[in-house]
N, C-alpha and C. Protein backbone atom coordinates (compact mmCIF):
# COMPACT_ATOMS: atom_id res chain seq x y z
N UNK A 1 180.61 39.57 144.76
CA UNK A 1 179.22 39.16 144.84
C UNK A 1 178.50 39.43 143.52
N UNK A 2 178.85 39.94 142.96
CA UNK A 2 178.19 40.77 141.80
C UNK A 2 178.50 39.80 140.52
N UNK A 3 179.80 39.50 140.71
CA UNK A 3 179.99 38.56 139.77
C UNK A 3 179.32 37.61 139.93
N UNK A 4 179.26 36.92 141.32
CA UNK A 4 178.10 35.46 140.93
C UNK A 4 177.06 35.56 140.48
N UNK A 5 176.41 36.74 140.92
CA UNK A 5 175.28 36.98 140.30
C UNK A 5 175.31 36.95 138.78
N UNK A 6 175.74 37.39 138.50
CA UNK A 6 176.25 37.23 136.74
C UNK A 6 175.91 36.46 136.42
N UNK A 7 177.36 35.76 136.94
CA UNK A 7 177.48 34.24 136.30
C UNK A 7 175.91 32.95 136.24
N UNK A 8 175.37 33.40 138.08
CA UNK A 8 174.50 32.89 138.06
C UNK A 8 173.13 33.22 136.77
N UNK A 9 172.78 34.60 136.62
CA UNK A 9 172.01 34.87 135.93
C UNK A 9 172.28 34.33 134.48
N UNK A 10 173.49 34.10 134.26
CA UNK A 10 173.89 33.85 132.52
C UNK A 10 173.66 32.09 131.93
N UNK A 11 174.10 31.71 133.41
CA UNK A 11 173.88 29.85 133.10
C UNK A 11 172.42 29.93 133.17
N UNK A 12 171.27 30.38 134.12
CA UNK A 12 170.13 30.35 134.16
C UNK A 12 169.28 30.57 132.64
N UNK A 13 169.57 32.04 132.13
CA UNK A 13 169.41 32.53 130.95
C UNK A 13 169.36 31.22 129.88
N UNK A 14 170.72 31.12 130.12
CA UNK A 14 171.21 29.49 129.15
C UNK A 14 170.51 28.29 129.05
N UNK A 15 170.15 27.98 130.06
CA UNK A 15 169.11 26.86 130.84
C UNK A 15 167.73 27.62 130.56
N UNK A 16 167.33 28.13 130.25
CA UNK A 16 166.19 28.16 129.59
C UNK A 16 165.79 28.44 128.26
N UNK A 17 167.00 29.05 127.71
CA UNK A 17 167.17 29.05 125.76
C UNK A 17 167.43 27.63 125.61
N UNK A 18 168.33 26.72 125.84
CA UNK A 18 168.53 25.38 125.72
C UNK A 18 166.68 24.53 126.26
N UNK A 19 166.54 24.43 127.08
CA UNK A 19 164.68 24.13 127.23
C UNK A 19 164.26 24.90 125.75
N UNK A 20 164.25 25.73 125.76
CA UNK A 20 163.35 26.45 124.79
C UNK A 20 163.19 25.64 123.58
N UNK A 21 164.71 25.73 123.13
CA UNK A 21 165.03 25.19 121.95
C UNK A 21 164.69 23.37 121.66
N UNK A 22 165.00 23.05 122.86
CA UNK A 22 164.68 21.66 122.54
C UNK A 22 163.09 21.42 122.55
N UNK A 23 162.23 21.75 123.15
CA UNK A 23 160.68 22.15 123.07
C UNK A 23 160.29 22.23 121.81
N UNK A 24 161.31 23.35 121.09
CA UNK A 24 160.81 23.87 119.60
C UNK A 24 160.98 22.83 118.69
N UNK A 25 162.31 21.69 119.34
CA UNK A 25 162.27 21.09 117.92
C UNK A 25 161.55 19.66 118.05
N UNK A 26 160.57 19.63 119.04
CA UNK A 26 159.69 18.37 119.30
C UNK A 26 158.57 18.67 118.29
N UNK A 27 158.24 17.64 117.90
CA UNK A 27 156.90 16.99 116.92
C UNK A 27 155.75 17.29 117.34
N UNK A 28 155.01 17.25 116.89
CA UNK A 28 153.61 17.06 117.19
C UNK A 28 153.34 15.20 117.94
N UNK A 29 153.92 14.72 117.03
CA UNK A 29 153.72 13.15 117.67
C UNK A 29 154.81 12.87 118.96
N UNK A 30 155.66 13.14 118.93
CA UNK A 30 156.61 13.28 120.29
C UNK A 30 155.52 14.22 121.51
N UNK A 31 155.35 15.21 121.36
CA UNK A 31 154.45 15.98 122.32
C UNK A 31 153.10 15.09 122.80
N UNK A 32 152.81 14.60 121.91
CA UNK A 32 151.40 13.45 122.29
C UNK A 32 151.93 12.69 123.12
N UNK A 33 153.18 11.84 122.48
CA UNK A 33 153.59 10.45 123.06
C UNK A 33 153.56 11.12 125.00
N UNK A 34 154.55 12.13 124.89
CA UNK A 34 154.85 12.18 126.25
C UNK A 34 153.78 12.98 127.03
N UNK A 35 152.30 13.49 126.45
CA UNK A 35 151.26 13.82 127.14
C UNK A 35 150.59 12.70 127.44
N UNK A 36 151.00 11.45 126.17
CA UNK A 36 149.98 9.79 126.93
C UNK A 36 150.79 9.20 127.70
N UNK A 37 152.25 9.37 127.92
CA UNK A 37 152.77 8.92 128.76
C UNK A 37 152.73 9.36 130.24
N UNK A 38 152.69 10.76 130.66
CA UNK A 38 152.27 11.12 131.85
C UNK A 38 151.27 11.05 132.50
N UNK A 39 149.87 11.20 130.93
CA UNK A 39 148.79 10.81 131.25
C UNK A 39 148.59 9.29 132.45
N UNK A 40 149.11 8.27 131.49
CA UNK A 40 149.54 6.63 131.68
C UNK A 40 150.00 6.73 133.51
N UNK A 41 150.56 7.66 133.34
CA UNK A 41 151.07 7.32 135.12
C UNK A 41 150.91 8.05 136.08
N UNK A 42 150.13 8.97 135.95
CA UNK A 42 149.08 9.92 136.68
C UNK A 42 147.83 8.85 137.24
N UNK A 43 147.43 8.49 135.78
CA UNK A 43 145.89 7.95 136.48
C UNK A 43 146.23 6.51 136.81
N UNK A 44 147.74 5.82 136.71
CA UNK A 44 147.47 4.59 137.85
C UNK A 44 147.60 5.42 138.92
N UNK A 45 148.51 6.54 139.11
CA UNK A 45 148.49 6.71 140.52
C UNK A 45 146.92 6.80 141.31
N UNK A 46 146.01 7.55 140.47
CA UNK A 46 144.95 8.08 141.08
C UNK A 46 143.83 6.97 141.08
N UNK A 47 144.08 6.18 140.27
CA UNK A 47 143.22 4.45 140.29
C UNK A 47 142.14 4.87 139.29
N UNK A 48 142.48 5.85 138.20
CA UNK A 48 141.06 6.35 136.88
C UNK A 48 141.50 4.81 136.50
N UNK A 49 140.79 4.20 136.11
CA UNK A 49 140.77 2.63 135.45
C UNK A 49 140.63 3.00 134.17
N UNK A 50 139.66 4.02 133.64
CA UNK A 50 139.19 3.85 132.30
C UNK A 50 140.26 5.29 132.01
N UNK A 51 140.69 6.23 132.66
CA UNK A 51 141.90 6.70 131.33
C UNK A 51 142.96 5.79 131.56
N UNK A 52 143.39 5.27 132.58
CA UNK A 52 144.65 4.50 132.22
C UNK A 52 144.85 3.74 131.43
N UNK A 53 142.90 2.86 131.01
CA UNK A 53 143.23 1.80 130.00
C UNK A 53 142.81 2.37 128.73
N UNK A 54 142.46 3.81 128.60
CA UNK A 54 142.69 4.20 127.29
C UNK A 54 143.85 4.99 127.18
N UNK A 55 145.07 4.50 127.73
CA UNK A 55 146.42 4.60 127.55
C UNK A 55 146.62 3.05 126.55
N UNK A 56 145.99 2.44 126.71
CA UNK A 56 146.82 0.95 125.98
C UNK A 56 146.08 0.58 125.04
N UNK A 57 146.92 -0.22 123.74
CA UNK A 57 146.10 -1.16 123.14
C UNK A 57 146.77 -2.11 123.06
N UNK A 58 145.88 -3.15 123.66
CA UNK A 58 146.63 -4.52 124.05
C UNK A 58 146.46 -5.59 122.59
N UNK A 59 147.61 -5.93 122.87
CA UNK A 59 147.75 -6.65 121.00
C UNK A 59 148.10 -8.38 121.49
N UNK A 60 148.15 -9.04 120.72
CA UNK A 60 148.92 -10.37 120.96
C UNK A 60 150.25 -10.72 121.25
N UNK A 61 151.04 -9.09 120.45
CA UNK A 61 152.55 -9.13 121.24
C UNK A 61 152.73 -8.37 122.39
N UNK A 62 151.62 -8.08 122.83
CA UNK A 62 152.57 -6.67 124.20
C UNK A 62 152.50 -7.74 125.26
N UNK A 63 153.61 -7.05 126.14
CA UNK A 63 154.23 -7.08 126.99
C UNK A 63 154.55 -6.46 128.28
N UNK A 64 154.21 -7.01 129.51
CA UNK A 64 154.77 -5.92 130.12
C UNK A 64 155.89 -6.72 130.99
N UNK A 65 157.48 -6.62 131.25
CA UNK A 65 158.14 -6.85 131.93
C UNK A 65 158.63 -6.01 133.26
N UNK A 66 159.04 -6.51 134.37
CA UNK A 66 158.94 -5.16 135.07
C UNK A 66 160.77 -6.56 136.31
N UNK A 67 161.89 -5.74 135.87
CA UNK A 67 162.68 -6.06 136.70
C UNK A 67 163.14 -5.23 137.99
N UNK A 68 162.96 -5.65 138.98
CA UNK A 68 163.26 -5.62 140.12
C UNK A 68 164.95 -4.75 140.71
N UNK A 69 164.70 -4.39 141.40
CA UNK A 69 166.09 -3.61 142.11
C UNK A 69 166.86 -5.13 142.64
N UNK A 70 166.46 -6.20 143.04
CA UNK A 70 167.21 -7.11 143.87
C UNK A 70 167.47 -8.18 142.74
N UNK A 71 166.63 -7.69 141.03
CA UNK A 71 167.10 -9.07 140.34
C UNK A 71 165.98 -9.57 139.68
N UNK A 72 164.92 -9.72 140.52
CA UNK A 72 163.49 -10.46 140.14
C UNK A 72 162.93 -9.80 138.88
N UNK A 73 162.54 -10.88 138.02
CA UNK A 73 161.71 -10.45 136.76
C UNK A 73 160.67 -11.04 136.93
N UNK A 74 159.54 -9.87 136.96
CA UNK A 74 157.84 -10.19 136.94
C UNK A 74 157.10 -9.45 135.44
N UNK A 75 156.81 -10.44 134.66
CA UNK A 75 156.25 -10.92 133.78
C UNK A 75 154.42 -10.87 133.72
N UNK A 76 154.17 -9.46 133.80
CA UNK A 76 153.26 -8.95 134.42
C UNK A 76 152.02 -9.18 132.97
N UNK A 77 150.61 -9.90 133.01
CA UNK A 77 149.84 -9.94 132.04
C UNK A 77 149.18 -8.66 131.67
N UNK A 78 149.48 -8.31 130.13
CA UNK A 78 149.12 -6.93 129.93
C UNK A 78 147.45 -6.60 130.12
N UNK A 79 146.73 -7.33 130.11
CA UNK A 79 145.01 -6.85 130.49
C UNK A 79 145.03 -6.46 131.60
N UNK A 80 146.04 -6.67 132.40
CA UNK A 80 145.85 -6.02 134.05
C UNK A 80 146.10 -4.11 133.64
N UNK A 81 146.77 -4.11 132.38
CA UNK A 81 146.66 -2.48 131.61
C UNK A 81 145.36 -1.91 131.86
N UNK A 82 144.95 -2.58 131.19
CA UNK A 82 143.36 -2.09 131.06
C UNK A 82 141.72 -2.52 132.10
N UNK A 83 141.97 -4.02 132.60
CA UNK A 83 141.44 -4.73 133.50
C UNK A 83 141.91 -4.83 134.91
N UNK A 84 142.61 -3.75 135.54
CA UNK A 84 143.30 -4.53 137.20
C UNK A 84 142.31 -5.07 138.28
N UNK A 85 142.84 -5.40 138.86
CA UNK A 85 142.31 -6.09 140.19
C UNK A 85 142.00 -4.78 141.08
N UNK A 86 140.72 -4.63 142.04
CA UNK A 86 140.85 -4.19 142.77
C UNK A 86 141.67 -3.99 143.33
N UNK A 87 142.33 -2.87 144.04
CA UNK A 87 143.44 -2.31 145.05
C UNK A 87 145.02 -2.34 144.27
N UNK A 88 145.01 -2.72 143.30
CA UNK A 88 146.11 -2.89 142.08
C UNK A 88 146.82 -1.38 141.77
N UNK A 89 145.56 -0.62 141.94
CA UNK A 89 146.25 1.08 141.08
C UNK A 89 145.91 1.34 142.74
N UNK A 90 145.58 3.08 142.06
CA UNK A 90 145.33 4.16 142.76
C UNK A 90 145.25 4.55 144.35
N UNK A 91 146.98 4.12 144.50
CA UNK A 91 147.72 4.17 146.09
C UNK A 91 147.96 5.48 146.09
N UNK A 92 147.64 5.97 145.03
CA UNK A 92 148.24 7.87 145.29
C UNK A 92 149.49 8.02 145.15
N UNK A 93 150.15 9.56 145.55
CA UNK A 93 152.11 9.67 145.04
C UNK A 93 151.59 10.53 143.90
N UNK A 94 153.03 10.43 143.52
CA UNK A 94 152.96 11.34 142.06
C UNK A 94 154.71 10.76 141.77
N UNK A 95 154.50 11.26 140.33
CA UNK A 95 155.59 10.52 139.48
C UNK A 95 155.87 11.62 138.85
N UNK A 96 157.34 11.56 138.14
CA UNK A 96 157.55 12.60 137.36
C UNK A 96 158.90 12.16 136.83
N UNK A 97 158.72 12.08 135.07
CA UNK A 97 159.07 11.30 133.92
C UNK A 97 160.39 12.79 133.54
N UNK A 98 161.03 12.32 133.15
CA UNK A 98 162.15 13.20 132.47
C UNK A 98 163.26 11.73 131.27
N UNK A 99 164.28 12.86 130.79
CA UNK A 99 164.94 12.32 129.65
C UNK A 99 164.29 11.00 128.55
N UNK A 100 163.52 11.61 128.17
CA UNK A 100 162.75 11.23 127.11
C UNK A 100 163.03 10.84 125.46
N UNK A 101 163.37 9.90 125.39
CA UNK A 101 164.44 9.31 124.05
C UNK A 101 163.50 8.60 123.26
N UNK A 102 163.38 8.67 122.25
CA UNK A 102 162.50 7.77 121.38
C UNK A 102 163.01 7.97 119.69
N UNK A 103 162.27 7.25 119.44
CA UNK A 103 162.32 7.04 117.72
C UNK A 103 160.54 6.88 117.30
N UNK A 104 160.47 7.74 116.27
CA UNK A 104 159.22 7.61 115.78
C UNK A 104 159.16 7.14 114.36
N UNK A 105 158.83 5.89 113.89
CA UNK A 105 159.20 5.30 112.08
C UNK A 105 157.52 5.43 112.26
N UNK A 106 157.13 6.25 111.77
CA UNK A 106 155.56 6.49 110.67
C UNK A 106 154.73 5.95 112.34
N UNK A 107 153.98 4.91 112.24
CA UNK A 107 152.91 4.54 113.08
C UNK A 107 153.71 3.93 114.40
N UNK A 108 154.67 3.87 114.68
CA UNK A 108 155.04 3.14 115.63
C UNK A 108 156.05 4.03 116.40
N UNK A 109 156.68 3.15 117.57
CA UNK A 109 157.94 4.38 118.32
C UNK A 109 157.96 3.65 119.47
N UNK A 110 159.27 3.83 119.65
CA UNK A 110 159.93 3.42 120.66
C UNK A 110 160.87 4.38 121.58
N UNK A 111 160.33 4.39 123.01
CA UNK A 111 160.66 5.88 124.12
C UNK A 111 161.18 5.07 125.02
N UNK A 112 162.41 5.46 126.05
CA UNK A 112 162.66 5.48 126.96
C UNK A 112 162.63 7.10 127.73
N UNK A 113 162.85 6.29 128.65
CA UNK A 113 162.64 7.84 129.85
C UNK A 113 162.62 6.79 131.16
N UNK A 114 163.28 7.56 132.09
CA UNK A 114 163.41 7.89 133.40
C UNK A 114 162.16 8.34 134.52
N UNK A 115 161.50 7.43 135.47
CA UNK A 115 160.92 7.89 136.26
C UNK A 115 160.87 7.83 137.37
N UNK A 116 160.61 9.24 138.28
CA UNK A 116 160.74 8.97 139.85
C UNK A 116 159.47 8.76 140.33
N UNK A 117 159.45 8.17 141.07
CA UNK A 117 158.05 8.00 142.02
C UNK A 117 158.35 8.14 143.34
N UNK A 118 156.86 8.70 144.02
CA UNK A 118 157.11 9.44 145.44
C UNK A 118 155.75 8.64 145.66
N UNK A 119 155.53 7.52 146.64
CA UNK A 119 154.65 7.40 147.63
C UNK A 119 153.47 8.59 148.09
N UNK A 120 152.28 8.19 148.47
CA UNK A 120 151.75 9.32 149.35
C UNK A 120 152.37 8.96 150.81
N UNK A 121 153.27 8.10 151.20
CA UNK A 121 154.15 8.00 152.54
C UNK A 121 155.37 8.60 152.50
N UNK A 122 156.01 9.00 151.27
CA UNK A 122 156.88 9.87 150.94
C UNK A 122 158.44 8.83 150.45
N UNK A 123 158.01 7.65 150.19
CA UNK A 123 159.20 6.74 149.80
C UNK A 123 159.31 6.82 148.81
N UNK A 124 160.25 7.14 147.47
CA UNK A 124 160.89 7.46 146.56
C UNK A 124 161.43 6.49 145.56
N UNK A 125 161.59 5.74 144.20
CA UNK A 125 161.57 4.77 143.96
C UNK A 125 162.36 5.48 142.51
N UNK A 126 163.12 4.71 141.63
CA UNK A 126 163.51 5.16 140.69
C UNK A 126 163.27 4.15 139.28
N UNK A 127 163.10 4.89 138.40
CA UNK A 127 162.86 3.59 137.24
C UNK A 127 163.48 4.07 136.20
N UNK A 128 164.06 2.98 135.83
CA UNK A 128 164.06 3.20 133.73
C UNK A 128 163.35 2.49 133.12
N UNK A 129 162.63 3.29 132.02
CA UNK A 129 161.63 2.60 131.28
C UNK A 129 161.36 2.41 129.92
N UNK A 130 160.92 1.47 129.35
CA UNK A 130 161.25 1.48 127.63
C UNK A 130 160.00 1.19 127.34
N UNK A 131 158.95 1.91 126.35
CA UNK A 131 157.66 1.54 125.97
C UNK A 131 157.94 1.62 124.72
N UNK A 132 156.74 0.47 124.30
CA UNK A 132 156.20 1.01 122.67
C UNK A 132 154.96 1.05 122.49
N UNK A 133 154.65 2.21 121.39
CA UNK A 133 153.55 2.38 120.97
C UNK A 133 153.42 2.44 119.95
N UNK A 134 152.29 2.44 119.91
CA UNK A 134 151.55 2.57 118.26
C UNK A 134 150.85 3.37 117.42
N UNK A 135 150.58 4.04 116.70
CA UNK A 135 150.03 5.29 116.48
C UNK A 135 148.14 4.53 115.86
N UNK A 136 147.20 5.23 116.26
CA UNK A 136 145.47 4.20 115.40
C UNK A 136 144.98 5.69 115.81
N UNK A 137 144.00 4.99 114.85
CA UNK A 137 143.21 6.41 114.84
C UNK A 137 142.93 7.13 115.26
N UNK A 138 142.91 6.75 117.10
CA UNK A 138 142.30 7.46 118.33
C UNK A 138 143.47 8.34 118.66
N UNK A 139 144.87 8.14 118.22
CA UNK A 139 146.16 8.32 118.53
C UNK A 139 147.10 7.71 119.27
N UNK A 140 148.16 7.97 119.57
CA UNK A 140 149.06 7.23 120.05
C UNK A 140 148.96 6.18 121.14
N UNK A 141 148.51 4.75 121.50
CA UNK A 141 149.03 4.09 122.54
C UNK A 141 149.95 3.17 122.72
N UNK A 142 149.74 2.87 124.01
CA UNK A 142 151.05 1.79 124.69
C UNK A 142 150.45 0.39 124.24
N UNK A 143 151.26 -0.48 123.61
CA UNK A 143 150.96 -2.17 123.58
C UNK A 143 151.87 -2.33 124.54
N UNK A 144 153.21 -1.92 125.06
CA UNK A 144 153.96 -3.02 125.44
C UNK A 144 155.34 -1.85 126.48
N UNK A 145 155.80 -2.65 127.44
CA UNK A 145 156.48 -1.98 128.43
C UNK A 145 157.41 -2.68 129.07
N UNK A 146 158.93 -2.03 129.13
CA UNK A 146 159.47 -2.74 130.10
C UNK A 146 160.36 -1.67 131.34
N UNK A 147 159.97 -2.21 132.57
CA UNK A 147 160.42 -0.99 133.83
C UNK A 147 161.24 -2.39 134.76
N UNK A 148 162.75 -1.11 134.33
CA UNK A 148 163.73 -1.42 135.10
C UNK A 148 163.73 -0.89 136.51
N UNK A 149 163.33 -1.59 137.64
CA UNK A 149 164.00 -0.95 138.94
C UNK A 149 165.32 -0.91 139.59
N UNK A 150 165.50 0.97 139.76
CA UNK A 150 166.94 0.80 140.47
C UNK A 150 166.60 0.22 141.48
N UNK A 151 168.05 0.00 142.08
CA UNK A 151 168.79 -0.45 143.33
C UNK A 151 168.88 0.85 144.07
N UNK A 152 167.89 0.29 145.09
CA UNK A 152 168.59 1.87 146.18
C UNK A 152 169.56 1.83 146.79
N UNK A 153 169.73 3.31 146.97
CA UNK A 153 171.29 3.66 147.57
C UNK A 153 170.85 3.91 148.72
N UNK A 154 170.50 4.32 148.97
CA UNK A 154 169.82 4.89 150.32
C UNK A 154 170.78 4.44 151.73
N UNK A 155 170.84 4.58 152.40
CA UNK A 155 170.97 3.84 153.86
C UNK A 155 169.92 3.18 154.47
N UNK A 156 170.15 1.99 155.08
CA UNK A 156 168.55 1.12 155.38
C UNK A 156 168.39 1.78 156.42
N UNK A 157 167.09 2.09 156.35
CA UNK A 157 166.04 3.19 157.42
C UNK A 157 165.93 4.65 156.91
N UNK A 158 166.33 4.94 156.04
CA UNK A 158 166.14 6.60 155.17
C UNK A 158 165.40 6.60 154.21
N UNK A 159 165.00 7.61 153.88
CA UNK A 159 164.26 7.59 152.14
C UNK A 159 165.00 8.19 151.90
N UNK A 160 165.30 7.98 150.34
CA UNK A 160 165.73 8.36 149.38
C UNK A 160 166.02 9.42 148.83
């Protein structure tokens, strides 16, 4: 028994010098990106209209693509970023973004990351996602997005 404990305590130990370290060697502009990125999907959940759309700056090239678990590509107009329709956002849930990959060349950058989403009914949804942004004066935003939906595994009639 004593030994698992060990063992357990030593991978734990490990698992948090490894966090540590990777923390330490993030940017100042990486740390933004992924505070406007959580920001970005917090307040659709909560339906803030005006921080979500000072998550974006909508340009002549952005984009938002958004493919489907069954196939479907919806070709979503980016002012709905900043302009949605009534009842569009703030269904509630919470999301939570991990493996966070990007490239930052001077004013611009390109991130993927992984996100789960949880319903306030408790249904579970998985995404991969690729944004770009731009760095302006105000700091870092989103012009442009594309969210892959998995395919659930699930069994039909379970969540996830």
């Amino acid at each position: 028994m004593n030994k698992i404990v060990f063992f357990l305590s030593l991978v734990f130990s490990q698992s948090i010098h490894a966090q540590g370290t990777a923390r330490a060697d993030m940017t100042v502009d990486s740390l933004a990106i992924i505070h406007l990125l959580e920001t970005e999907s917090a307040s659709w959940r909560s339906g803030d209209v005006a921080k979500h759309a000072a998550c974006w700056l909508i340009q002549p090239y952005s984009r938002i693509l958004i493919s489907t678990g069954d196939g479907t590509v919806i070709d979503l107009p980016p002012v709905l970023m900043i302009d949605p329709p009534a009842g569009m956002m703030g269904k509630g849930g919470s999301s939570l973004n991990s493996n966070y990959k990007m490239k930052i060349a001077g004013s611009i950058a390109w991130v993927s990351h992984d996100e789960q989403s949880t319903s306030k009914e408790g249904s579970v949804s998985q995404t991969s996602e690729i944004r770009m942004l731009e760095k302006t004066t105000g700091g870092w935003k989103l012009v442009g997005q594309s969210i892959h939906v998995k395919k659930s595994t699930a069994p039909p009639g379970t969540k996830e």
